[in-house]
C-alpha atoms as a PDB file:
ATOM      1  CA  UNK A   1     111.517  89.639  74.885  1.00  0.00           C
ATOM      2  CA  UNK A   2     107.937  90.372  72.651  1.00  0.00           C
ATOM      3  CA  UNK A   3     105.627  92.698  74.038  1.00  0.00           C
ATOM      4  CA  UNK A   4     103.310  89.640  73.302  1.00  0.00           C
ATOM      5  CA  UNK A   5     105.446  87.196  75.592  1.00  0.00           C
ATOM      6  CA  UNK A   6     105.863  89.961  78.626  1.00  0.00           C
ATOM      7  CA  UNK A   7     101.663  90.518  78.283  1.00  0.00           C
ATOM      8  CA  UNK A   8     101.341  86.546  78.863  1.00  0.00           C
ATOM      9  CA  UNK A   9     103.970  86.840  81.603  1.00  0.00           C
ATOM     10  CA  UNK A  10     102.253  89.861  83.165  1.00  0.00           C
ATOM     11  CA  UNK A  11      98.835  88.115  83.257  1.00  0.00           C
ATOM     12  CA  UNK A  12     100.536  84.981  85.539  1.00  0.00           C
ATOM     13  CA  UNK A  13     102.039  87.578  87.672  1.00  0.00           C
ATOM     14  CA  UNK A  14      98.436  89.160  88.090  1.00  0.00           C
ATOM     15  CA  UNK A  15      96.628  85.828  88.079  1.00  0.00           C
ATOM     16  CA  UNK A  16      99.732  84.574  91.549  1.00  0.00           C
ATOM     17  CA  UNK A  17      98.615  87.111  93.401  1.00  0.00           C
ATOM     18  CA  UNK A  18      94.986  86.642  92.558  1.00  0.00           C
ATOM     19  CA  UNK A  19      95.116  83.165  93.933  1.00  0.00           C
ATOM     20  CA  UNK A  20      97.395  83.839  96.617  1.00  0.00           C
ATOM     21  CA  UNK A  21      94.530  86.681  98.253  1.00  0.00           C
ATOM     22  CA  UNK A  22      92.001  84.043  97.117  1.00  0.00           C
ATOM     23  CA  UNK A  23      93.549  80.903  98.897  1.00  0.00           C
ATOM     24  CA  UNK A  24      95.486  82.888 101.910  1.00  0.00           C
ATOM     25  CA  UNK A  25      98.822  81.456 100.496  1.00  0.00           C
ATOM     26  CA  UNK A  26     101.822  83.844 100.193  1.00  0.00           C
ATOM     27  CA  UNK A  27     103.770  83.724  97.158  1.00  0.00           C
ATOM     28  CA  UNK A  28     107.313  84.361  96.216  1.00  0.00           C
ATOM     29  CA  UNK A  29     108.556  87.490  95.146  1.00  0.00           C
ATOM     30  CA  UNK A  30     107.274  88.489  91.436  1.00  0.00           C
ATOM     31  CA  UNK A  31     110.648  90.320  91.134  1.00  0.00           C
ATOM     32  CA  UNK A  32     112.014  86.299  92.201  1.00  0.00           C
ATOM     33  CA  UNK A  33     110.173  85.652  88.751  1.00  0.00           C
ATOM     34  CA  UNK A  34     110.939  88.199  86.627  1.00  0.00           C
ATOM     35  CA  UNK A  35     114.001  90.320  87.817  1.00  0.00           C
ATOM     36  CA  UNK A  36     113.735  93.428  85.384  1.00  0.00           C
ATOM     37  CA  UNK A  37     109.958  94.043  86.479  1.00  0.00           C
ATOM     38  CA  UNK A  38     109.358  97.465  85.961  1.00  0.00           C
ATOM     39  CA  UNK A  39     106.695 100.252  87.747  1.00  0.00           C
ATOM     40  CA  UNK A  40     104.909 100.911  85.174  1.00  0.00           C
ATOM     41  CA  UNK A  41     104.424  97.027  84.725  1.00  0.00           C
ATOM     42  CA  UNK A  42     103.626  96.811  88.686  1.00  0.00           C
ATOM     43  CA  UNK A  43     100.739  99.036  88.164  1.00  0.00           C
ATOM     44  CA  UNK A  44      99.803  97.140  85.401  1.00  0.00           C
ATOM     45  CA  UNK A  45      99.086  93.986  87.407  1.00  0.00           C
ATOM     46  CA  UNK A  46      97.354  96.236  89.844  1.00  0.00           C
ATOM     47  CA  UNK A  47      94.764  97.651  87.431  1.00  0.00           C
ATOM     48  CA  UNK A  48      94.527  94.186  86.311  1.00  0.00           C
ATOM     49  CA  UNK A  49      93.185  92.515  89.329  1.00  0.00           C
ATOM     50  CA  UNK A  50      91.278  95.741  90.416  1.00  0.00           C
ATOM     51  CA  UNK A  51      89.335  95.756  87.615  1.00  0.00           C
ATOM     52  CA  UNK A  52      88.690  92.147  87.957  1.00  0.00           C
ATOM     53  CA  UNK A  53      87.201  93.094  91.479  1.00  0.00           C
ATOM     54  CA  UNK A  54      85.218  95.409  89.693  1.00  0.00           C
ATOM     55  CA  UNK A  55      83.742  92.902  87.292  1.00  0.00           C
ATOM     56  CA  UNK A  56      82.992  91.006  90.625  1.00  0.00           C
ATOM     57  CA  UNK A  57      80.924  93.701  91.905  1.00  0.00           C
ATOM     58  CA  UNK A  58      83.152  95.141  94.045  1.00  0.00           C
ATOM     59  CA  UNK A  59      83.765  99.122  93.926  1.00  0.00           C
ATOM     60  CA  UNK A  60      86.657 101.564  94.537  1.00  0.00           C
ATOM     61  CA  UNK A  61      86.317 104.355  97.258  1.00  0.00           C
ATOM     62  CA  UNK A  62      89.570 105.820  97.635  1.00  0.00           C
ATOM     63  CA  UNK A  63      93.713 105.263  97.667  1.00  0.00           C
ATOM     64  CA  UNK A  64      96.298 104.587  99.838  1.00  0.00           C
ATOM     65  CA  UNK A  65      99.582 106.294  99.806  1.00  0.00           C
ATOM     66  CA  UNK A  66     102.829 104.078 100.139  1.00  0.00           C
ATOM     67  CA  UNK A  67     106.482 104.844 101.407  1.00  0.00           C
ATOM     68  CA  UNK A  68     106.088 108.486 102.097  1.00  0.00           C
ATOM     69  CA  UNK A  69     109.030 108.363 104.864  1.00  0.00           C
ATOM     70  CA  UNK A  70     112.596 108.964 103.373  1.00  0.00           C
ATOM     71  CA  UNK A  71     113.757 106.373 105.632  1.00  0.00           C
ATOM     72  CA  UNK A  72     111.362 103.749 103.567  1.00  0.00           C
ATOM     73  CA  UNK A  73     112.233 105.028 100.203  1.00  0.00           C
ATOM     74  CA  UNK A  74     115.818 104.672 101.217  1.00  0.00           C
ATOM     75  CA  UNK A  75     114.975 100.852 102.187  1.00  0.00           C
ATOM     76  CA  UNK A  76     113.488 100.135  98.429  1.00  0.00           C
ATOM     77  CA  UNK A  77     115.931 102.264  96.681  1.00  0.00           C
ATOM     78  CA  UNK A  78     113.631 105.120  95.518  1.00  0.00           C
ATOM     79  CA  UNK A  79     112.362 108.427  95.218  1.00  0.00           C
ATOM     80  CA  UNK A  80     108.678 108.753  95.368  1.00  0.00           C
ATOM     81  CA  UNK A  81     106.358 107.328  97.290  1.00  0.00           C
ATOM     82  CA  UNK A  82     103.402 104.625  95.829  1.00  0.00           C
ATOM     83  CA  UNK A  83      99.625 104.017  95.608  1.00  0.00           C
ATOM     84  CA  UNK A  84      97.500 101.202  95.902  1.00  0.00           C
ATOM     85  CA  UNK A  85      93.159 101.494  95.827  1.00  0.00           C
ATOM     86  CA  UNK A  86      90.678 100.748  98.469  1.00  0.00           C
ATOM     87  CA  UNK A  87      87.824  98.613  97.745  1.00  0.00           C
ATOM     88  CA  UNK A  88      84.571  99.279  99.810  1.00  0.00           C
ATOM     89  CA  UNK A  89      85.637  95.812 101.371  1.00  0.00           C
ATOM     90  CA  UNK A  90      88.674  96.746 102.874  1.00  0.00           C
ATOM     91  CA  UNK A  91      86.949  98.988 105.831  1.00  0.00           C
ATOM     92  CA  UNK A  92      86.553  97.885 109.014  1.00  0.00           C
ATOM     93  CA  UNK A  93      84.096  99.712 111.420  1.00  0.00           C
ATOM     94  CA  UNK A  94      85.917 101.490 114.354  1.00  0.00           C
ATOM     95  CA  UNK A  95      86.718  99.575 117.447  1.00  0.00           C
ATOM     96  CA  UNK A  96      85.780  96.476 114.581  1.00  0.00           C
ATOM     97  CA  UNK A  97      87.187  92.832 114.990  1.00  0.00           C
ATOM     98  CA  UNK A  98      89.496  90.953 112.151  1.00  0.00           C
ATOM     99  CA  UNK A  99      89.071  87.286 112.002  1.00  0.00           C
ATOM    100  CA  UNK A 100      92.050  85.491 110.834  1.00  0.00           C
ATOM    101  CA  UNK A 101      90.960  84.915 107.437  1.00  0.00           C
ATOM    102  CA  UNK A 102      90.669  88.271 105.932  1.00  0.00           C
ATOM    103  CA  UNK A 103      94.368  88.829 106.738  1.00  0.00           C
ATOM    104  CA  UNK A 104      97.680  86.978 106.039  1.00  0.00           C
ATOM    105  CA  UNK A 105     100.934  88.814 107.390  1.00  0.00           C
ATOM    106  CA  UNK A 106      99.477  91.895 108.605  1.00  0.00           C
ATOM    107  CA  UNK A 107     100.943  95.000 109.778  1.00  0.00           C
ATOM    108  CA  UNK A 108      99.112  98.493 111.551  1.00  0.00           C
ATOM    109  CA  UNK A 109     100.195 101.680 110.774  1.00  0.00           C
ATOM    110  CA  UNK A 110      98.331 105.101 111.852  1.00  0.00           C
ATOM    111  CA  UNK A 111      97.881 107.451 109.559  1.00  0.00           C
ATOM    112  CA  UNK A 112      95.961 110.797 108.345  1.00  0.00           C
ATOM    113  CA  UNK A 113      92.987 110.017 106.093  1.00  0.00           C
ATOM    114  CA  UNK A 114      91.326 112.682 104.136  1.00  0.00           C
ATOM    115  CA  UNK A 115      87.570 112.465 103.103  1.00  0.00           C
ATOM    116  CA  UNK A 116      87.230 114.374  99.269  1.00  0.00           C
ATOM    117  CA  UNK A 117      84.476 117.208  98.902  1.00  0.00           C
ATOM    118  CA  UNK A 118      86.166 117.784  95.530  1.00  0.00           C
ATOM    119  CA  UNK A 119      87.360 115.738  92.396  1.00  0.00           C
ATOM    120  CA  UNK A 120      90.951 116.286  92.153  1.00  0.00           C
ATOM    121  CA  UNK A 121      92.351 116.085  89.099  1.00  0.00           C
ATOM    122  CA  UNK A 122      95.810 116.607  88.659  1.00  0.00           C
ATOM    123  CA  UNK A 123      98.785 117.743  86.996  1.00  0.00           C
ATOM    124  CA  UNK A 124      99.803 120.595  89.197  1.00  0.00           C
ATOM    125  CA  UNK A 125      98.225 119.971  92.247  1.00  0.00           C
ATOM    126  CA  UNK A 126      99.083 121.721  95.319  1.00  0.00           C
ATOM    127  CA  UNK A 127      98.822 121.681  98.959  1.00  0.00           C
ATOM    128  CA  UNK A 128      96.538 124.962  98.566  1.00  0.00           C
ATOM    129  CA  UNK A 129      94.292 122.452  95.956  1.00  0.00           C
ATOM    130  CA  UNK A 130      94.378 119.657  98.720  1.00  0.00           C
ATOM    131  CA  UNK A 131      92.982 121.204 101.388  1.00  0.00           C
ATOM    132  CA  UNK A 132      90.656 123.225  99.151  1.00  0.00           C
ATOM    133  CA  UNK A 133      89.519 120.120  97.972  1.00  0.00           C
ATOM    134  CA  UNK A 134      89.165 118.186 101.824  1.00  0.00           C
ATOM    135  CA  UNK A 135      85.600 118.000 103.758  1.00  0.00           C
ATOM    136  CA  UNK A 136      87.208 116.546 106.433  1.00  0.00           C
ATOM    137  CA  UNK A 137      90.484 114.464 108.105  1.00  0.00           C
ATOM    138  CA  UNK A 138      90.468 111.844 110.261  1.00  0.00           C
ATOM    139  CA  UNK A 139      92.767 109.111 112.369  1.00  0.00           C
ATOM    140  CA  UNK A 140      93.355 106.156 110.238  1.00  0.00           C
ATOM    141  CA  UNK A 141      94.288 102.734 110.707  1.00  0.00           C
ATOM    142  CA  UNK A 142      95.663 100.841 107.748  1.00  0.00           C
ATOM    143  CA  UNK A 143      96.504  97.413 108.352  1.00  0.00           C
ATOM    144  CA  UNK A 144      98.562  96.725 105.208  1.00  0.00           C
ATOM    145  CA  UNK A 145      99.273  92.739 104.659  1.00  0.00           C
ATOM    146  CA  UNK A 146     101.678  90.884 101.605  1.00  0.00           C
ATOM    147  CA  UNK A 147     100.957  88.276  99.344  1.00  0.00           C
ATOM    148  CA  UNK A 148     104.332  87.743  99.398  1.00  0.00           C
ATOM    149  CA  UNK A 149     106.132  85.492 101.446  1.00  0.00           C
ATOM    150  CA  UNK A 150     107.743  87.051 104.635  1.00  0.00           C
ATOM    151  CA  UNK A 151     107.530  90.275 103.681  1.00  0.00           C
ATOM    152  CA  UNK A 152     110.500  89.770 101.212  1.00  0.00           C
ATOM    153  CA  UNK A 153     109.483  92.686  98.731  1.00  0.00           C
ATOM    154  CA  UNK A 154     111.176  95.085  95.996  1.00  0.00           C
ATOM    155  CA  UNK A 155     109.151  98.315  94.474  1.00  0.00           C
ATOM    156  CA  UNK A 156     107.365  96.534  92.231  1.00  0.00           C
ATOM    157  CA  UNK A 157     106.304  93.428  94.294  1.00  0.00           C
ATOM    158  CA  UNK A 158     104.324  95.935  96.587  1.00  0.00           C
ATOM    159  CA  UNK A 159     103.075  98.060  93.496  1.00  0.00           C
ATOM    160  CA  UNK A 160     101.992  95.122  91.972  1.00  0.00           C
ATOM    161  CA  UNK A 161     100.149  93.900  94.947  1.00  0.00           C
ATOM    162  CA  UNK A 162      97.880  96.701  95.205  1.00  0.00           C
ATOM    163  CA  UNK A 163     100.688  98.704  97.683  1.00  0.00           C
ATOM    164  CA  UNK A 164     100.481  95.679 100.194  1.00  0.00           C
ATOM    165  CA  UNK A 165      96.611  96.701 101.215  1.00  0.00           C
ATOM    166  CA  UNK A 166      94.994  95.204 103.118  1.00  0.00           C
ATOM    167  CA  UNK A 167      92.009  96.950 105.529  1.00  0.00           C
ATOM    168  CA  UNK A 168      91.676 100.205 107.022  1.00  0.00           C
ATOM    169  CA  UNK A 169      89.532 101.854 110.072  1.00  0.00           C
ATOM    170  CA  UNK A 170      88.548 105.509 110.612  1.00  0.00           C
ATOM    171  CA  UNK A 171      87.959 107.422 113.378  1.00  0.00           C
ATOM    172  CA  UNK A 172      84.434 108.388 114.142  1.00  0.00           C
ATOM    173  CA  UNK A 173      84.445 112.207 114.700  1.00  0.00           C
ATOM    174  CA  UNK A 174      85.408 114.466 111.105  1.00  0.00           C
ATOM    175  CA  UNK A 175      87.575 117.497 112.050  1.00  0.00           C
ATOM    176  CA  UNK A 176      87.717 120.491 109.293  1.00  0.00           C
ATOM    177  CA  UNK A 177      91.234 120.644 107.867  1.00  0.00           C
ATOM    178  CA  UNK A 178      90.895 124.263 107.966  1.00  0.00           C
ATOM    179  CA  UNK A 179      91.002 123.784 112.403  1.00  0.00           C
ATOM    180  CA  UNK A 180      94.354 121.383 111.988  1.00  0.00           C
ATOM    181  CA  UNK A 181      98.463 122.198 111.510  1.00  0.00           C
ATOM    182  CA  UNK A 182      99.023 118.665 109.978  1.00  0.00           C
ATOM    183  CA  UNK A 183     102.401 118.886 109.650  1.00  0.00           C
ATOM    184  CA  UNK A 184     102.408 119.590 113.343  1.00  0.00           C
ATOM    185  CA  UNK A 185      99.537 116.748 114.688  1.00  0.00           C
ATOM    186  CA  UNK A 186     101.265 114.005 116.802  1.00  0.00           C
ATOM    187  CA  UNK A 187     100.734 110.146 116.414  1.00  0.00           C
ATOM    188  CA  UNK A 188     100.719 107.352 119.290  1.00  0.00           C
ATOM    189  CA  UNK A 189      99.943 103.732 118.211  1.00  0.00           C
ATOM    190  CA  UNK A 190      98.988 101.595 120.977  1.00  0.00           C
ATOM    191  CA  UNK A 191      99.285  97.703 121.264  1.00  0.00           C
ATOM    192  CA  UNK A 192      97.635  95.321 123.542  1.00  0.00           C
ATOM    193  CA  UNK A 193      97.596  98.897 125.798  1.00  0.00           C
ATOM    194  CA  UNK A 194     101.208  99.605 125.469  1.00  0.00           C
ATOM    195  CA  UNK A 195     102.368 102.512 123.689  1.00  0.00           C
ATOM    196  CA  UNK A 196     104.813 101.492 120.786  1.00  0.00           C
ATOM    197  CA  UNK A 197     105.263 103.731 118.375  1.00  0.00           C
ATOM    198  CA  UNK A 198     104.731 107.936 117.790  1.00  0.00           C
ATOM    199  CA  UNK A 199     104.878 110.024 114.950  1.00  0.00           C
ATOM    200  CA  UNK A 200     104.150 113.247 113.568  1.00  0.00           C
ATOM    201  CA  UNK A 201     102.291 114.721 110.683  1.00  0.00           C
ATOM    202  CA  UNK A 202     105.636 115.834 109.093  1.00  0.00           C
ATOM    203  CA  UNK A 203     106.816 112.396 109.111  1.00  0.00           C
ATOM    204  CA  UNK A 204     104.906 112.089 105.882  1.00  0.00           C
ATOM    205  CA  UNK A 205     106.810 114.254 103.360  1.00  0.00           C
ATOM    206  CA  UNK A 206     106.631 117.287 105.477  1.00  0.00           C
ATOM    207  CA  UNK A 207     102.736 117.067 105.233  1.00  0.00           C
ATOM    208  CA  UNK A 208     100.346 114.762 104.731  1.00  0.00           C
ATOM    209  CA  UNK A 209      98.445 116.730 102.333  1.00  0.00           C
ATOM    210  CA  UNK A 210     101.575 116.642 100.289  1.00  0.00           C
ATOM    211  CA  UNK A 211     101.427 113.373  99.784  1.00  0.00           C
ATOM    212  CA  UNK A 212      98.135 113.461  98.667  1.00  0.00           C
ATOM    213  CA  UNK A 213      98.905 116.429  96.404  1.00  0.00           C
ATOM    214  CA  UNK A 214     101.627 113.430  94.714  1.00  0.00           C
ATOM    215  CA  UNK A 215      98.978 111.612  94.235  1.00  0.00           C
ATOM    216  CA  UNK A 216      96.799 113.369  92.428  1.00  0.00           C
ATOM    217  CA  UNK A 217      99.649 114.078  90.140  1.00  0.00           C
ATOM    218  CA  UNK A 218     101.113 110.368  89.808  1.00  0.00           C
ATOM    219  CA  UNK A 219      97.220 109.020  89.155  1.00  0.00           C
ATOM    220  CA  UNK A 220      97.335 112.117  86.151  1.00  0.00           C
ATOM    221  CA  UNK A 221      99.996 110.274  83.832  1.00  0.00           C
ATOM    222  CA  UNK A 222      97.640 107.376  83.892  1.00  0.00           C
ATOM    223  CA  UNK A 223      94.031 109.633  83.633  1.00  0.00           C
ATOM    224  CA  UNK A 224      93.171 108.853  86.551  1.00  0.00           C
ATOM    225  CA  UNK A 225      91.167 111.764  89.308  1.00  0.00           C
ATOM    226  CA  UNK A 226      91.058 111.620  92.872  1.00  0.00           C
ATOM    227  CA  UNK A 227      86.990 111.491  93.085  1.00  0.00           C
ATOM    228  CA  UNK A 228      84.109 113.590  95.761  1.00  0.00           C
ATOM    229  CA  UNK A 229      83.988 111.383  98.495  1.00  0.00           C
ATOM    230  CA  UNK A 230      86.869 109.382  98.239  1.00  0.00           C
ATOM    231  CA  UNK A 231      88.919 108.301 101.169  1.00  0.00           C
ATOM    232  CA  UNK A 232      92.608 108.927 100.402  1.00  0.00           C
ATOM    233  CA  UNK A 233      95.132 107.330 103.780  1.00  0.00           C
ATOM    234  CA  UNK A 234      98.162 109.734 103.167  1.00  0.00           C
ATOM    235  CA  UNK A 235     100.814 107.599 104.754  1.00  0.00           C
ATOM    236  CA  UNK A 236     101.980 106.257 107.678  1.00  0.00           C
ATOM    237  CA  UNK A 237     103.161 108.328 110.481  1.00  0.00           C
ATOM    238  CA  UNK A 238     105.430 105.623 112.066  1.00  0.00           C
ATOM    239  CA  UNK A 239     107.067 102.205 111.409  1.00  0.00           C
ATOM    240  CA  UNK A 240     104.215  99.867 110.886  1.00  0.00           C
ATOM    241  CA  UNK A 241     103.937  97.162 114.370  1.00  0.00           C
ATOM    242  CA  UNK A 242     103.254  93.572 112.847  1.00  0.00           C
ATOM    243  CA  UNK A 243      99.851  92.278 114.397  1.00  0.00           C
ATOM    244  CA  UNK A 244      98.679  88.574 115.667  1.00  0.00           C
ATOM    245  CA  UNK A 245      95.736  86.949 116.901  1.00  0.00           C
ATOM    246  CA  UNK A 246      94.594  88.380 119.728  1.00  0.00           C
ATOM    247  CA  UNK A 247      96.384  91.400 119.318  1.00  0.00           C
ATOM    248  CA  UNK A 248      93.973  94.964 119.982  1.00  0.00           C
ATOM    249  CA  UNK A 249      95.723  98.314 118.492  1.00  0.00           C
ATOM    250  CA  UNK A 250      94.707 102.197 119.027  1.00  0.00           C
ATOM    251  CA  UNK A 251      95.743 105.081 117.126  1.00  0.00           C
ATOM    252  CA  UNK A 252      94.975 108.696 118.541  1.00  0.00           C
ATOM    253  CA  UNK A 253      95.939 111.591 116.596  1.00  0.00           C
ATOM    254  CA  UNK A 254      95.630 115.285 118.292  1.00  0.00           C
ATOM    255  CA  UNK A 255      92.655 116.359 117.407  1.00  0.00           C
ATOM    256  CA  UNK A 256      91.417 114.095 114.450  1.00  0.00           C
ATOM    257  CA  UNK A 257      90.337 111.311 117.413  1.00  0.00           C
ATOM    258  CA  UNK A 258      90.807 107.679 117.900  1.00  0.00           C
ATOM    259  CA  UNK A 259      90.542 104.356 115.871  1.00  0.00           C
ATOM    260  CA  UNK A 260      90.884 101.001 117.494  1.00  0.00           C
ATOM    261  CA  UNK A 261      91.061  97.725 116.115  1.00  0.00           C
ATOM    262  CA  UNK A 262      90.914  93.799 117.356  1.00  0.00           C
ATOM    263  CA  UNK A 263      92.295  90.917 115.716  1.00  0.00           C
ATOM    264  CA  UNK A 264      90.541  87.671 116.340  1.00  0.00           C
ATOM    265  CA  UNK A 265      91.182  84.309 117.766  1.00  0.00           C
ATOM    266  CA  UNK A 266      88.592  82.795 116.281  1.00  0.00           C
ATOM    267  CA  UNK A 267      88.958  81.757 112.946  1.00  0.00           C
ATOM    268  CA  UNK A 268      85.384  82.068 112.002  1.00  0.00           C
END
């Protein structure tokens, strides 16, 4: 196949899951399309329809971090985590409300998010550099959604669709990470008042700020810098809990506070 046929073939990959976000309509599987997709491709369709956002006036103001748990790189058959970006439409204000529309399949997860002081710029980023680098940590919620149907997803179907983003809440207070263990923090995710899930920092490879240390170093083969102010979610601490109408979730992390979310009946 011509570099000149895959670029065509790329761009009606990027433009499906354009129109699939656009029109709420889940899509198959790009990897149902073209079975030898490859990462590096994925991101390429990612860029693509960031930057498109971009030219729409929207604006980046952090990353997400993607399969940090060995038990969900062992489900996609890899080694490494993955990123996606967060557009400044993608937050939700704490103890917020999610009409139907802005979602499609979603999922919650709680996680660690870290607010930058400091550009980091990788490669050889450490956990030393990480925290160096962090104002502040907080509880996160990330509800992560698919424009693909059911959920049915390889590597780069999620890479491609911007990590399977979809919104995210903080937690109000901002706790030093200088006055946290995050390896040792625990997790409890909370539906409709029932506890369902736990976790602990060290569910994300051994640290959270690990994973964000990856990060800095992935986003460096591609000249890319984790930016001042940035919000970075480091990965789930727990097996994501699918979400419906009506649904309410909370997230409390030891120390780093709550972060509580509603999703809507009402489709308007």
């Amino acid at each position: 196949m011509s570099r000149k046929m895959l670029s065509s073939e790329l761009d009606d990959l990027s433009s499906r899951l354009e129109q699939a976000e656009k029109q709420q309509q889940s899509i198959q599987a790009l990897t149902d399309i073209i079975s030898n997709l490859t990462i590096d491709e994925a991101y390429q369709i990612q860029m693509s329809n960031i930057q498109k956002k971009v030219e729409q006036g929207h604006w980046v103001v952090g990353k997400k971090i993607g399969l940090t748990s060995i038990a969900m790189q062992e489900l996609l058959g890899v080694n490494e985590p993955d990123y996606g970006h967060l557009l400044n439409t993608m937050v939700i204000e704490n103890d917020g409300e999610i009409p139907p529309y802005r979602v499609l399949q979603p999922k919650v997860e709680g996680e660690v998010a870290f607010i930058l002081k400091e550009e980091l710029r990788g490669p050889a980023i450490t956990v030393e550099d990480v925290i160096k680098a962090t104002g502040s940590v907080v509880t996160a919620i990330e509800i992560v959604d698919s424009r693909i149907s059911d959920w049915k997803i390889n590597l780069p179907d999620t890479i491609a669709d911007n990590a399977s983003s979809g919104l995210y809440v903080l937690s109000d207070n901002a706790t030093s990470i200088q006055e946290v263990n995050l390896p040792e923090v625990n997790m409890e995710l909370f539906k409709n008042g029932e506890r369902v899930n736990t976790g602990k920092g060290s569910a994300a490879m051994g640290n959270p700020a690990k994973c964000v240390a990856w990060l800095a170093n992935k986003l460096a083969q591609y000249d890319i810098s984790l930016k001042k102010d940035e919000v970075i979610l480091s990965g789930a601490l727990s097996a994501a809990v699918n979400a419906e109408p009506g649904d309410e979730f909370l997230v409390r992390i030891d120390q780093l506070g709550e972060a509580s979310i509603r999703f809507s009946n009402k489709s308007t």
